[in-house]
PDB file of N, CA and C in Angstrom:
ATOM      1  N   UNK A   1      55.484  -0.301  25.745  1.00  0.00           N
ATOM      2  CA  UNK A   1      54.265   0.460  25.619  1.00  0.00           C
ATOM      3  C   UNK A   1      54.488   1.709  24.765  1.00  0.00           C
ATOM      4  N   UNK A   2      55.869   2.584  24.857  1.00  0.00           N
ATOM      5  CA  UNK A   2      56.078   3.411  24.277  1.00  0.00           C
ATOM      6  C   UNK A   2      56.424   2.881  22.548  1.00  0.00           C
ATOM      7  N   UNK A   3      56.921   1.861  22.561  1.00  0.00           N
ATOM      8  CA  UNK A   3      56.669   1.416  20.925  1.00  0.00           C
ATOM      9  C   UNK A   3      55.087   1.325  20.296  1.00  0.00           C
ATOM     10  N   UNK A   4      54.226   0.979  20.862  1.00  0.00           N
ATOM     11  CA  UNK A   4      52.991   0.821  20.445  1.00  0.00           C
ATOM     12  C   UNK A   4      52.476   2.041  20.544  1.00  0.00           C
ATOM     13  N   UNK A   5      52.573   3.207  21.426  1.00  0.00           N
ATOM     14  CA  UNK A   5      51.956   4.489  21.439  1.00  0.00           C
ATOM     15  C   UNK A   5      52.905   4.973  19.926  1.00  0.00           C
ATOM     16  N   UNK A   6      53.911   4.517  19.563  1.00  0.00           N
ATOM     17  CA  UNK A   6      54.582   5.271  18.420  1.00  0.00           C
ATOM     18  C   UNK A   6      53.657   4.414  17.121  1.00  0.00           C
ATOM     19  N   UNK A   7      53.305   3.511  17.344  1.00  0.00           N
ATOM     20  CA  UNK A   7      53.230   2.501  16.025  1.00  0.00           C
ATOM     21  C   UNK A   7      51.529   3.301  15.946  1.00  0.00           C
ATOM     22  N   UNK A   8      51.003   3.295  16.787  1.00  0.00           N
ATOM     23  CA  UNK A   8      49.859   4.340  16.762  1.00  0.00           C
ATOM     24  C   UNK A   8      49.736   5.530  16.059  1.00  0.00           C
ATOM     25  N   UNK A   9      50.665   6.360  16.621  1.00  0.00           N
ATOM     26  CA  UNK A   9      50.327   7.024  16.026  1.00  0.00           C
ATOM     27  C   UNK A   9      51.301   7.658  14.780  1.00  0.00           C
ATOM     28  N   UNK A  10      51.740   6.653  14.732  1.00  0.00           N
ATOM     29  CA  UNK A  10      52.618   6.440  13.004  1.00  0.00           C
ATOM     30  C   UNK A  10      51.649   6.724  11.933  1.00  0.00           C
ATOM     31  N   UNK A  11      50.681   5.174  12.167  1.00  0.00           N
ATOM     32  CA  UNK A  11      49.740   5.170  11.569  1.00  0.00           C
ATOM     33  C   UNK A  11      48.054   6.219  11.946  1.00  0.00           C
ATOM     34  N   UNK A  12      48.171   7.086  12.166  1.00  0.00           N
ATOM     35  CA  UNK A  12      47.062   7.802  12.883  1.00  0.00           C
ATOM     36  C   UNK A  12      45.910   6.599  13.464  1.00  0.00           C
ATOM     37  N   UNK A  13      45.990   5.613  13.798  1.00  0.00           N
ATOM     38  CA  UNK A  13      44.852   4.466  13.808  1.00  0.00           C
ATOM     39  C   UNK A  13      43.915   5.854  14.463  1.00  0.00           C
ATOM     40  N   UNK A  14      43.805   6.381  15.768  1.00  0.00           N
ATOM     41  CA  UNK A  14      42.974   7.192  16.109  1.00  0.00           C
ATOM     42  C   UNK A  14      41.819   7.894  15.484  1.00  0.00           C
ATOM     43  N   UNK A  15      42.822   8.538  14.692  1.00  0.00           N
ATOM     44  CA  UNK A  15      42.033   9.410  13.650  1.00  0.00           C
ATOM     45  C   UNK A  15      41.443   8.488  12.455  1.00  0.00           C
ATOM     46  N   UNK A  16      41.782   7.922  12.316  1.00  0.00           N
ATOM     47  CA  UNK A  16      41.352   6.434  11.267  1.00  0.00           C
ATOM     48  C   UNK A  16      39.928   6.258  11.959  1.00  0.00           C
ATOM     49  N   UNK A  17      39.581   5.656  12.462  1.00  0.00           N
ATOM     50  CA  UNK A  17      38.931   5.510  13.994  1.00  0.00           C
ATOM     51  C   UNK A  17      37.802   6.571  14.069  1.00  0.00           C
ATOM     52  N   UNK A  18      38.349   6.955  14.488  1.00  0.00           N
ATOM     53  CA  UNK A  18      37.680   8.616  14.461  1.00  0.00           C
ATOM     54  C   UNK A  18      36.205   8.754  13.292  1.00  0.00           C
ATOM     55  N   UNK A  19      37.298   8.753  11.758  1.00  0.00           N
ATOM     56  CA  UNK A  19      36.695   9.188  10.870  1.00  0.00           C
ATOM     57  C   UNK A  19      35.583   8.266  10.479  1.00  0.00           C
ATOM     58  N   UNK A  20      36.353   6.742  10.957  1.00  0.00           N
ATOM     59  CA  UNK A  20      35.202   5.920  10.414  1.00  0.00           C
ATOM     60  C   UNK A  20      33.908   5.491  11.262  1.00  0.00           C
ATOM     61  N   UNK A  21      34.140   6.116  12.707  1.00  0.00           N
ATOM     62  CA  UNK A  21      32.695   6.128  12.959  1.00  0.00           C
ATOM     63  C   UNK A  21      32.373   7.790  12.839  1.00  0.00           C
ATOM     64  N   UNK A  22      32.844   8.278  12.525  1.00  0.00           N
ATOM     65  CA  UNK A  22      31.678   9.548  12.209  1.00  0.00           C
ATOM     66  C   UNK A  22      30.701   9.289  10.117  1.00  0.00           C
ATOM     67  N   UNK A  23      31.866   8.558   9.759  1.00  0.00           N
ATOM     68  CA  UNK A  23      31.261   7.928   9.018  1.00  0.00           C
ATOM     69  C   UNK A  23      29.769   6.907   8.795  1.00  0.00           C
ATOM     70  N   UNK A  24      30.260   6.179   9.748  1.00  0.00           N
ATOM     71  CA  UNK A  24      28.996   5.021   9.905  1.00  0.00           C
ATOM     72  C   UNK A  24      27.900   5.928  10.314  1.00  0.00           C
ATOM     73  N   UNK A  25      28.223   7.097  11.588  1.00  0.00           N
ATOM     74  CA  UNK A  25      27.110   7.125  12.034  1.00  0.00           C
ATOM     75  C   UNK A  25      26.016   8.304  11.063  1.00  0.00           C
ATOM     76  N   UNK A  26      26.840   9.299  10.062  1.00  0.00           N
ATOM     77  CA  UNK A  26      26.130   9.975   9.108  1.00  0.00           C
ATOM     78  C   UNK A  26      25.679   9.403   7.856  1.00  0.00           C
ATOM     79  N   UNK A  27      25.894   7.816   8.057  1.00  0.00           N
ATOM     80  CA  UNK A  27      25.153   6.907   6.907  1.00  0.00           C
ATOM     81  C   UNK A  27      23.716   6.289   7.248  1.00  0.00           C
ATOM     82  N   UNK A  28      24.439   6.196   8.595  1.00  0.00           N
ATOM     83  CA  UNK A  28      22.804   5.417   9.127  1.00  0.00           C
ATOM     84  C   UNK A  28      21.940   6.375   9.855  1.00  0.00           C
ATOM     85  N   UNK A  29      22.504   8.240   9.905  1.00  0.00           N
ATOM     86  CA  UNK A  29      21.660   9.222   9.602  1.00  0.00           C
ATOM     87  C   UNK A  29      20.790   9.553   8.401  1.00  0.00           C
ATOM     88  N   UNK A  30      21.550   8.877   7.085  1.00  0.00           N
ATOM     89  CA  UNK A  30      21.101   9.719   6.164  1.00  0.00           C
ATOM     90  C   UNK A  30      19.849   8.441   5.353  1.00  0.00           C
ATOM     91  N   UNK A  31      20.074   7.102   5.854  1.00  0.00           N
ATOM     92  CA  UNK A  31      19.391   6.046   5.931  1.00  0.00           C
ATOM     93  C   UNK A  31      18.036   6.425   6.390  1.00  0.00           C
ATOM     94  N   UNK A  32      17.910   6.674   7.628  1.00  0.00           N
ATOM     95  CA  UNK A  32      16.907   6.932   8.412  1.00  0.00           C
ATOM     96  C   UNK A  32      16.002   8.327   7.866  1.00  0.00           C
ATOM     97  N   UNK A  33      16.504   9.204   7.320  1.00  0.00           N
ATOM     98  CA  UNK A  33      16.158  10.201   6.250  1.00  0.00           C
ATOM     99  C   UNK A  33      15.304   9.804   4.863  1.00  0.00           C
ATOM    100  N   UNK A  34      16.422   8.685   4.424  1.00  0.00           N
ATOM    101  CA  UNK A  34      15.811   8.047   3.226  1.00  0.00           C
ATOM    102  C   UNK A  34      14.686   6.774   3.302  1.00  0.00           C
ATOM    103  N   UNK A  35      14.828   6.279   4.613  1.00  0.00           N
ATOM    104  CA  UNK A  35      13.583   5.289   4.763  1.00  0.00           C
ATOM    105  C   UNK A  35      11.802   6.356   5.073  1.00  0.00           C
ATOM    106  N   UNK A  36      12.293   7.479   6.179  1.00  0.00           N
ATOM    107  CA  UNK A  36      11.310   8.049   6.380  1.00  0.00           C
ATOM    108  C   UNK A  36      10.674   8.817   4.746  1.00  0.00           C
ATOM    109  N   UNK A  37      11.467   9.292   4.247  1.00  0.00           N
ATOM    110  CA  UNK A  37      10.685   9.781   2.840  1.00  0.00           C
ATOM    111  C   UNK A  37      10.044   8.984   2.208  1.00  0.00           C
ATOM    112  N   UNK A  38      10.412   7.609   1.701  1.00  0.00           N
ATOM    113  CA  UNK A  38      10.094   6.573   1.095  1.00  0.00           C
ATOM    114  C   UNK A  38       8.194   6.440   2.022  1.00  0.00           C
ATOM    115  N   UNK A  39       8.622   6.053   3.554  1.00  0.00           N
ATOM    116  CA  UNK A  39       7.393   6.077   4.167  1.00  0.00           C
ATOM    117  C   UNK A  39       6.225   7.315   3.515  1.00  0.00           C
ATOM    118  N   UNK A  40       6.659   8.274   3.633  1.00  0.00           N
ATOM    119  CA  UNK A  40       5.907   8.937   3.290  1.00  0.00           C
ATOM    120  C   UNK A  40       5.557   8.952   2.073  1.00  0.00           C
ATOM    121  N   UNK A  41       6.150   8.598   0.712  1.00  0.00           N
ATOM    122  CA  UNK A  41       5.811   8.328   0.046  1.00  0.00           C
ATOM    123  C   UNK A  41       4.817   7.376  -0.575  1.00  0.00           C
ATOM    124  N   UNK A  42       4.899   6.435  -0.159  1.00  0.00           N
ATOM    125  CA  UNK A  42       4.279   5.063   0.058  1.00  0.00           C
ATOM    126  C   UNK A  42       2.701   5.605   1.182  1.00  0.00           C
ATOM    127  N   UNK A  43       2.877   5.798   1.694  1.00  0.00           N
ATOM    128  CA  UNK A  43       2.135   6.404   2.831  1.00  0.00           C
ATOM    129  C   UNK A  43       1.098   7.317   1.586  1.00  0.00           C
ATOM    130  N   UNK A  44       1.137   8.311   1.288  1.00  0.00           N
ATOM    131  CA  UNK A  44       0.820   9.096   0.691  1.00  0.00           C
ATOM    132  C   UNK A  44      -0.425   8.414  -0.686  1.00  0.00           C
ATOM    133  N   UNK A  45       0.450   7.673  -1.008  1.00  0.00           N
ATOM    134  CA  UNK A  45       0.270   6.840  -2.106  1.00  0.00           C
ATOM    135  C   UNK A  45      -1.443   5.932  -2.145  1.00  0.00           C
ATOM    136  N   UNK A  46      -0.936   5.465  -0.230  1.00  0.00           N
ATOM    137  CA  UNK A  46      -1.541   4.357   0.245  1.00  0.00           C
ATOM    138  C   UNK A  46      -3.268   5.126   0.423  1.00  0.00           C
ATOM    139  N   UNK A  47      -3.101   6.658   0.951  1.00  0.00           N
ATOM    140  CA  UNK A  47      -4.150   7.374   1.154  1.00  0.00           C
ATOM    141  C   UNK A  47      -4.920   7.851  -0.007  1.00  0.00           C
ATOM    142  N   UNK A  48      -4.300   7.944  -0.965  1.00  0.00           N
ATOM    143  CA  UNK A  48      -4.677   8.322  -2.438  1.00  0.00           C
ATOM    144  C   UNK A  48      -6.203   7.217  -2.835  1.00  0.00           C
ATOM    145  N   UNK A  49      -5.113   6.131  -2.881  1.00  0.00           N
ATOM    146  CA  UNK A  49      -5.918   5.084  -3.462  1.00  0.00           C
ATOM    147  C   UNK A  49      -7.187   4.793  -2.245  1.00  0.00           C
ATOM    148  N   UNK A  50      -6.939   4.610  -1.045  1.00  0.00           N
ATOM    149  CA  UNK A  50      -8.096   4.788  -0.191  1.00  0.00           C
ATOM    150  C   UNK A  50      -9.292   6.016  -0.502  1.00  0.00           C
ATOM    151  N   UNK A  51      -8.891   7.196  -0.708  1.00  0.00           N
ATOM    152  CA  UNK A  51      -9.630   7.759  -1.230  1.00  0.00           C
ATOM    153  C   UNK A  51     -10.627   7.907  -2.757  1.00  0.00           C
ATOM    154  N   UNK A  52      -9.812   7.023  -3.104  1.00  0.00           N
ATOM    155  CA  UNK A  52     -10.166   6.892  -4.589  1.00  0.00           C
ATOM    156  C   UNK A  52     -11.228   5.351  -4.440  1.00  0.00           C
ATOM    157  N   UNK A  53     -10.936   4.633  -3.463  1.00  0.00           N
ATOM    158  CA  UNK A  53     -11.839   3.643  -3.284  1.00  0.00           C
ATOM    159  C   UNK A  53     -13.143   4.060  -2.490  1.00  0.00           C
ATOM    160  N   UNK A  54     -12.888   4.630  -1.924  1.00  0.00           N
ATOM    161  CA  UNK A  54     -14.012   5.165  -1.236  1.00  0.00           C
ATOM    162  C   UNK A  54     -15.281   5.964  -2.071  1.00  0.00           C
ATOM    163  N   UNK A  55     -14.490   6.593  -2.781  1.00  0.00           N
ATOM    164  CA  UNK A  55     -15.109   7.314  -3.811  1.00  0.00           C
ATOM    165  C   UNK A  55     -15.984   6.574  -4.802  1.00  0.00           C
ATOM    166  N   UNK A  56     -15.299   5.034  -5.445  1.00  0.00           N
ATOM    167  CA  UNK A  56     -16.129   4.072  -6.378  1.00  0.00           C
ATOM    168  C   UNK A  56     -16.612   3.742  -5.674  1.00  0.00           C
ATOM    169  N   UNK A  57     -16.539   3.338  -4.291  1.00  0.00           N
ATOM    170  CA  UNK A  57     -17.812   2.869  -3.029  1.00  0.00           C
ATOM    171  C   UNK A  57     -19.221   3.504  -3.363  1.00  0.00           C
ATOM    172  N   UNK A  58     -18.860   4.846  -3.230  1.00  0.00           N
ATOM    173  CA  UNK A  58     -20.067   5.810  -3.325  1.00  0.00           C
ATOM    174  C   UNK A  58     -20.992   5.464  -4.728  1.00  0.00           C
ATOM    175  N   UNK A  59     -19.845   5.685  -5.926  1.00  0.00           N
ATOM    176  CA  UNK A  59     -20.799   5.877  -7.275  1.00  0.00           C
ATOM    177  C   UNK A  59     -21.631   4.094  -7.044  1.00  0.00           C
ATOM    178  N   UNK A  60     -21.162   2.711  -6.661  1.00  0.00           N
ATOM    179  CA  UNK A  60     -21.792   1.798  -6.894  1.00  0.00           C
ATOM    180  C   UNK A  60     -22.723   1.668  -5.967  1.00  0.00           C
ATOM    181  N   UNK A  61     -22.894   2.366  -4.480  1.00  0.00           N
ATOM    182  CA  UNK A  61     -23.528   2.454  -3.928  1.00  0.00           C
ATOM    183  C   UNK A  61     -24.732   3.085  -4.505  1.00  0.00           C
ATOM    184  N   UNK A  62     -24.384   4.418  -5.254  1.00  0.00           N
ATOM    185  CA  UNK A  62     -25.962   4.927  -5.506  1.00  0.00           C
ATOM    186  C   UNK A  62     -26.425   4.737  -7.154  1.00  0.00           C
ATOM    187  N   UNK A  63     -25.658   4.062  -7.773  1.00  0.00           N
ATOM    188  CA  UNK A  63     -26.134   3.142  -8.796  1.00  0.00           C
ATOM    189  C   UNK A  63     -27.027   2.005  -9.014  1.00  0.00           C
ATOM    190  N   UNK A  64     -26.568   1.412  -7.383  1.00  0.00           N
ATOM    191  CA  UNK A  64     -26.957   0.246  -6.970  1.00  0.00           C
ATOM    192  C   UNK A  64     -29.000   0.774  -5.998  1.00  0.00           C
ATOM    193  N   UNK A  65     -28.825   2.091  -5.721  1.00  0.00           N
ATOM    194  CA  UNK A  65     -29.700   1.921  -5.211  1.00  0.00           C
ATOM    195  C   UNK A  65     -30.610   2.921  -6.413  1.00  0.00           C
ATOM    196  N   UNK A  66     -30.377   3.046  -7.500  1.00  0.00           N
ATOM    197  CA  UNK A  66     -30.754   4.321  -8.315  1.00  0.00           C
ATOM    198  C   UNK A  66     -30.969   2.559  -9.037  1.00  0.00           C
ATOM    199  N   UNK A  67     -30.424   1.509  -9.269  1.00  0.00           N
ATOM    200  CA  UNK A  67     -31.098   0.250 -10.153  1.00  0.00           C
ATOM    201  C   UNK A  67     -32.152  -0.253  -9.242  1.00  0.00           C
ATOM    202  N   UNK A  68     -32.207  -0.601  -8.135  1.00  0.00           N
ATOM    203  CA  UNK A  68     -33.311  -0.817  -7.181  1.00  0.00           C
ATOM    204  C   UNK A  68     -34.381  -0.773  -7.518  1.00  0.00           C
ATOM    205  N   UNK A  69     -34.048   1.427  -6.694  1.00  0.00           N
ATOM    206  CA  UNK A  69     -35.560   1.998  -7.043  1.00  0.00           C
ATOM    207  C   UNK A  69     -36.139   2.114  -8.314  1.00  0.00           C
ATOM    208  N   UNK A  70     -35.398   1.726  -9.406  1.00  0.00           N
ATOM    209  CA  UNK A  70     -35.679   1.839 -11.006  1.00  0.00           C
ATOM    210  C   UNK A  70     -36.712   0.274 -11.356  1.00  0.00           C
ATOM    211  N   UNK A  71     -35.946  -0.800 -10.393  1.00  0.00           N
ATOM    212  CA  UNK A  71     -36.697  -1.809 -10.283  1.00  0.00           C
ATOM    213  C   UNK A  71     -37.960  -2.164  -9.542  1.00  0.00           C
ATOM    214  N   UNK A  72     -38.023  -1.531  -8.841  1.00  0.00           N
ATOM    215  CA  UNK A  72     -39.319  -1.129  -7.721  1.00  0.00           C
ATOM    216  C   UNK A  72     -40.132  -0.664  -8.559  1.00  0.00           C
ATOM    217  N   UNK A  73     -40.030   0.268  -9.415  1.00  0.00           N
ATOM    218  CA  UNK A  73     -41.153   0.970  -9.943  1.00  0.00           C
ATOM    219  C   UNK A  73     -41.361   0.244 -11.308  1.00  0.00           C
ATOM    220  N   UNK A  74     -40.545  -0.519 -11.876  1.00  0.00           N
ATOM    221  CA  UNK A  74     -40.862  -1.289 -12.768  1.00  0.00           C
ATOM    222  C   UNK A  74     -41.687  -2.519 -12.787  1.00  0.00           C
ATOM    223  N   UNK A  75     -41.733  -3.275 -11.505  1.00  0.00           N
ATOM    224  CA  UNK A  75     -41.981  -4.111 -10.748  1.00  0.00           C
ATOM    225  C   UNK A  75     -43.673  -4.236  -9.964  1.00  0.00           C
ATOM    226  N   UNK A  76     -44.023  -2.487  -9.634  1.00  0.00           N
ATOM    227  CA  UNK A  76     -44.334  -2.423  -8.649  1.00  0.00           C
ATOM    228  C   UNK A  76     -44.658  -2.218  -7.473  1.00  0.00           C
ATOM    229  N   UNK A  77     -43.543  -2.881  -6.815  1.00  0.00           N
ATOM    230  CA  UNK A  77     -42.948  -3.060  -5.665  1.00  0.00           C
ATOM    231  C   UNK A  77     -42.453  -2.469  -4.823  1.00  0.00           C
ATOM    232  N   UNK A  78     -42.570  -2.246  -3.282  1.00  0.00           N
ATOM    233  CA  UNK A  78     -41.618  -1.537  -3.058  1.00  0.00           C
ATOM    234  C   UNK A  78     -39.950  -1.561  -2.352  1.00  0.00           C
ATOM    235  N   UNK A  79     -39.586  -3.439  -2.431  1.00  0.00           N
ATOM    236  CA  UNK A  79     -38.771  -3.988  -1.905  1.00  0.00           C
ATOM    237  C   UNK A  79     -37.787  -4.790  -3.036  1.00  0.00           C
ATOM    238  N   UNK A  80     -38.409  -5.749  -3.670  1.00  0.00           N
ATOM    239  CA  UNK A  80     -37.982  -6.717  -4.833  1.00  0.00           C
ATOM    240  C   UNK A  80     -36.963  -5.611  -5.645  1.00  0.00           C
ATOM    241  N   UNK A  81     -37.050  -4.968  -5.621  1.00  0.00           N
ATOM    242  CA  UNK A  81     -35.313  -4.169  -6.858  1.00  0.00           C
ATOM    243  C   UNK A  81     -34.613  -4.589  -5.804  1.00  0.00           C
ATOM    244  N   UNK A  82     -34.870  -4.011  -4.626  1.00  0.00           N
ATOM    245  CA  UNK A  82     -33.555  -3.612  -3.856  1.00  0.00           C
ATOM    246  C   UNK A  82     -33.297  -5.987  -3.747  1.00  0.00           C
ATOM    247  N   UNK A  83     -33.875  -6.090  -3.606  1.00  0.00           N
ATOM    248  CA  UNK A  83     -33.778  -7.818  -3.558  1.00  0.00           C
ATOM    249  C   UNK A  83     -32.663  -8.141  -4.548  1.00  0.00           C
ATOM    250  N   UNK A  84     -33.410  -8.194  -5.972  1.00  0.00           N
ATOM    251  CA  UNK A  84     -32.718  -8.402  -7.238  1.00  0.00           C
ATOM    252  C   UNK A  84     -31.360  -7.988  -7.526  1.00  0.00           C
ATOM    253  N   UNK A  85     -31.181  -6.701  -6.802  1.00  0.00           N
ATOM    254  CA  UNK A  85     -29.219  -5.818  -6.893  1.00  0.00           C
ATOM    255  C   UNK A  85     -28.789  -6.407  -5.809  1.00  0.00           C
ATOM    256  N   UNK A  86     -29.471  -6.954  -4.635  1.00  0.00           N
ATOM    257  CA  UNK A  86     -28.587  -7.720  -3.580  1.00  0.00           C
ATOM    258  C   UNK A  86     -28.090  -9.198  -4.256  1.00  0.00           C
ATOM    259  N   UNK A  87     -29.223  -9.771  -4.991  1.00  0.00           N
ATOM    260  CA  UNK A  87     -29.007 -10.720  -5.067  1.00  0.00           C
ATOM    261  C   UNK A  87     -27.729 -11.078  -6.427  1.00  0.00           C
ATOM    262  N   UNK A  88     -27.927 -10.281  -7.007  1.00  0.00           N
ATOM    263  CA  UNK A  88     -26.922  -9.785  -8.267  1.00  0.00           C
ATOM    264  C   UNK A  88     -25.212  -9.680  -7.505  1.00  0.00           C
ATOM    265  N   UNK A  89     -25.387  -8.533  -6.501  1.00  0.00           N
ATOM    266  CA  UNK A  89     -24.072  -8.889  -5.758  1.00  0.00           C
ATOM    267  C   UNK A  89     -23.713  -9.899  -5.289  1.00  0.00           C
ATOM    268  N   UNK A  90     -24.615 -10.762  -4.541  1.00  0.00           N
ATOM    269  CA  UNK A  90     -24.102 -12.205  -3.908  1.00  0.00           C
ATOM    270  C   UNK A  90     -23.865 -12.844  -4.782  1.00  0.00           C
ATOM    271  N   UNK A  91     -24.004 -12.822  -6.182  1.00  0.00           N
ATOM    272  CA  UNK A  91     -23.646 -13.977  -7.051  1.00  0.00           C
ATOM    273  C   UNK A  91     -22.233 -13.204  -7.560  1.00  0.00           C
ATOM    274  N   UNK A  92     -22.090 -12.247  -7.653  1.00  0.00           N
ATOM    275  CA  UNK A  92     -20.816 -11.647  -7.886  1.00  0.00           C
ATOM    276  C   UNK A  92     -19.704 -12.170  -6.803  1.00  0.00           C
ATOM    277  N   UNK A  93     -20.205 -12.134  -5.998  1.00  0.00           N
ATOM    278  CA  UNK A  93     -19.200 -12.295  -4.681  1.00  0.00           C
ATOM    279  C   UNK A  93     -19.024 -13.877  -4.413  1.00  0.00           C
ATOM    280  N   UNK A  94     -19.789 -14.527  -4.768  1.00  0.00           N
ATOM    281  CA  UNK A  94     -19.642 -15.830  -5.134  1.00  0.00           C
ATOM    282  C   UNK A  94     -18.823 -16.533  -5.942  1.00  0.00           C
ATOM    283  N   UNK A  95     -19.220 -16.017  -7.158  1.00  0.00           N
ATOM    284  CA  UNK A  95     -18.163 -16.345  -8.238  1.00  0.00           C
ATOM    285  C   UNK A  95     -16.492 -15.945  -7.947  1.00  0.00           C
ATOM    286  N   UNK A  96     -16.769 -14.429  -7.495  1.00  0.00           N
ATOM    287  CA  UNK A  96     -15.592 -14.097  -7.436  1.00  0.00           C
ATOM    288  C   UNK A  96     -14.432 -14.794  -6.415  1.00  0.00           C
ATOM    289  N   UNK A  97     -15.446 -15.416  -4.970  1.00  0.00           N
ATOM    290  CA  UNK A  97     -14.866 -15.902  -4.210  1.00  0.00           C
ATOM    291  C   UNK A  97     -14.310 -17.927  -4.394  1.00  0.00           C
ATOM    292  N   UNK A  98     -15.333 -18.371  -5.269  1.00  0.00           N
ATOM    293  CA  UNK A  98     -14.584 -19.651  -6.047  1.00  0.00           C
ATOM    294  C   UNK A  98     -13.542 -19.317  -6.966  1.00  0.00           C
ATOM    295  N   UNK A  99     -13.283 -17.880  -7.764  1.00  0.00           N
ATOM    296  CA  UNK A  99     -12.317 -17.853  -8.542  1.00  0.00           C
ATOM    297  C   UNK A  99     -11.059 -17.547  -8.152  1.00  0.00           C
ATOM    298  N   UNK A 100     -10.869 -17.159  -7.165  1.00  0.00           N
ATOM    299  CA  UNK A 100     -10.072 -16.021  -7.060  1.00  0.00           C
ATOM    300  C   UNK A 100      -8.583 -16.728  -6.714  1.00  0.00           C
ATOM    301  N   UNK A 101      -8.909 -17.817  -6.365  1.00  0.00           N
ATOM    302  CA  UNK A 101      -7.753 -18.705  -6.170  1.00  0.00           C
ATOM    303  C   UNK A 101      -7.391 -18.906  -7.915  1.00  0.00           C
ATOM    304  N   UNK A 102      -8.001 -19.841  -8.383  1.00  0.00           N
ATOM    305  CA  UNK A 102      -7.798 -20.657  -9.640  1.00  0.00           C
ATOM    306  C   UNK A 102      -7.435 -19.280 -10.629  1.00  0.00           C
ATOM    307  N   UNK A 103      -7.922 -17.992 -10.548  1.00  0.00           N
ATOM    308  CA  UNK A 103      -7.718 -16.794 -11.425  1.00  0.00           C
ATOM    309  C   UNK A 103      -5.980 -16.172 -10.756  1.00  0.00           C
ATOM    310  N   UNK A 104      -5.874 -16.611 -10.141  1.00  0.00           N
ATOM    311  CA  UNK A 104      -4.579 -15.854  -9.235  1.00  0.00           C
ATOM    312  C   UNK A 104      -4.668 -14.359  -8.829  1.00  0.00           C
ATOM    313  N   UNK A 105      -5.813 -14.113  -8.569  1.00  0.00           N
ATOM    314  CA  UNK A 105      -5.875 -12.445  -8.414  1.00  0.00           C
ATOM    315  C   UNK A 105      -5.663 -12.197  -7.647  1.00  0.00           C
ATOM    316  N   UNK A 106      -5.110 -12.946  -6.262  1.00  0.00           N
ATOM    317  CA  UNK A 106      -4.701 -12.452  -5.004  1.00  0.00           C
ATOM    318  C   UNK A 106      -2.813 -12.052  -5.672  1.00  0.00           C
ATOM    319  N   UNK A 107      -2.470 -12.471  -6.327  1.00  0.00           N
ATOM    320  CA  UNK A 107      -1.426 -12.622  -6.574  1.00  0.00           C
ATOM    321  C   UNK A 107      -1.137 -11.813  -8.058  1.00  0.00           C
ATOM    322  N   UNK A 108      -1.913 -11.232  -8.690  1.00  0.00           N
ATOM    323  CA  UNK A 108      -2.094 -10.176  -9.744  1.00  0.00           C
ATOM    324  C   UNK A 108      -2.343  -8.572  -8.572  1.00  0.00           C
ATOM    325  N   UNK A 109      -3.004  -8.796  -8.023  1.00  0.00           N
ATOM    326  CA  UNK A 109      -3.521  -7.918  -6.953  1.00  0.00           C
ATOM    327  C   UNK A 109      -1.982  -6.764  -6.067  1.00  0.00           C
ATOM    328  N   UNK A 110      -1.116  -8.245  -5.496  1.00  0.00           N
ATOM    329  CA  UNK A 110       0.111  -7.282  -4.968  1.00  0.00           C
ATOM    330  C   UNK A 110       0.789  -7.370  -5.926  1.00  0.00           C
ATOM    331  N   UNK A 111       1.170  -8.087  -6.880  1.00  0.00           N
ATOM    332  CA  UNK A 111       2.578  -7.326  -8.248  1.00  0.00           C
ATOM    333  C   UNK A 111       1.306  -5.618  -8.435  1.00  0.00           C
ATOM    334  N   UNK A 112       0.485  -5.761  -8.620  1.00  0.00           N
ATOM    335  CA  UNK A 112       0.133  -4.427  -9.337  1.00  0.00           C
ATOM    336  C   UNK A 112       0.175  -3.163  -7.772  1.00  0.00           C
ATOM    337  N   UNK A 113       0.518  -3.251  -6.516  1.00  0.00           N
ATOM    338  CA  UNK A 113       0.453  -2.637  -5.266  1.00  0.00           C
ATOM    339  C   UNK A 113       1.743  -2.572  -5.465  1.00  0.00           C
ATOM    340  N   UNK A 114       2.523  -3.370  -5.497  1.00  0.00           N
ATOM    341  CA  UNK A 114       3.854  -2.973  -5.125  1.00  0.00           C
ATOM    342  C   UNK A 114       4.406  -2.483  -6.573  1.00  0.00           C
ATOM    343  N   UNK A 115       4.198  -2.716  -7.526  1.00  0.00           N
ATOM    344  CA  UNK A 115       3.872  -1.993  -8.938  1.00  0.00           C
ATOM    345  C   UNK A 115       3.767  -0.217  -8.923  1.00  0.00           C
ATOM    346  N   UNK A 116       2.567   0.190  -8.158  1.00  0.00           N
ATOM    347  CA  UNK A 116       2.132   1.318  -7.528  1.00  0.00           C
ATOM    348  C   UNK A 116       3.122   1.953  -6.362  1.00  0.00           C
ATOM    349  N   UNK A 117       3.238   1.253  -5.955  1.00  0.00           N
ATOM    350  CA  UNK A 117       4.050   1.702  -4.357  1.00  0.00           C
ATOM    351  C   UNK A 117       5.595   2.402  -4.644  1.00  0.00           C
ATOM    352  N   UNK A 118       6.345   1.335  -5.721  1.00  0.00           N
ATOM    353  CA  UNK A 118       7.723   1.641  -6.687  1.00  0.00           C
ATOM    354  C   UNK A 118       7.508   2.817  -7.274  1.00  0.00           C
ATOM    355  N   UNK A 119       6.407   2.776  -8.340  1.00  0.00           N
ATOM    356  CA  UNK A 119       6.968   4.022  -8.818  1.00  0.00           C
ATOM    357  C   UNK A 119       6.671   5.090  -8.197  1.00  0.00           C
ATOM    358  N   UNK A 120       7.419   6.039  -8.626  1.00  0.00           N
ATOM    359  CA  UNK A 120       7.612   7.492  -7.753  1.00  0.00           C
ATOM    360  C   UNK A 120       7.704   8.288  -8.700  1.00  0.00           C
TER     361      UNK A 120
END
């Protein structure tokens, strides 16, 4: 036993030991540092563009109802615009929803997100 306590600490294994988990564990400190920034980054990123969608929400929203009432009074009417811009969207949303496979835009859609998300 006293040969192996010497061969020990011949070689410091201890301190060997030692160093290499204080090692591991200030890597997978500094990991956890670098994933949380990234989050926030990404995070940050993610709120941007929400806001920025929200925002073209608005302008087509009152475009959409500023073509309406433009059609109402062209018309007439006081319902048929707002008809005609609904019905204008459903054919948008139509088309878009037979294409969207055969166009690959689900798949143009995340290269250009994770496109966004990368750079920094």
């Amino acid at each position: 036993m006293s040969k192996r306590k010497g061969i020990l600490s011949f070689f410091n294994i201890d301190s060997i030991i030692d160093n290499l988990t204080g090692y591991i564990e200030k890597k997978i400190a500094l990991l956890k540092i670098e994933i949380k920034e990234d989050l926030a980054i990404a995070g940050a990123k993610i709120l941007i563009m929400i806001v920025l969608a929200l925002f073209m929400f608005m302008v087509i929203l009152f475009l959409s109802l500023g073509a309406g009432t433009l059609l109402n009074m062209m018309l007439g009417n006081d319902y048929l615009g707002y008809f005609i811009v609904a019905g204008f969207y459903l054919i948008l949303f139509m088309i878009f929803g037979l294409l969207r496979k055969e166009l690959g835009i689900e798949q143009k859609l995340e290269k250009i997100f994770l496109k966004i998300l990368k750079n920094e």
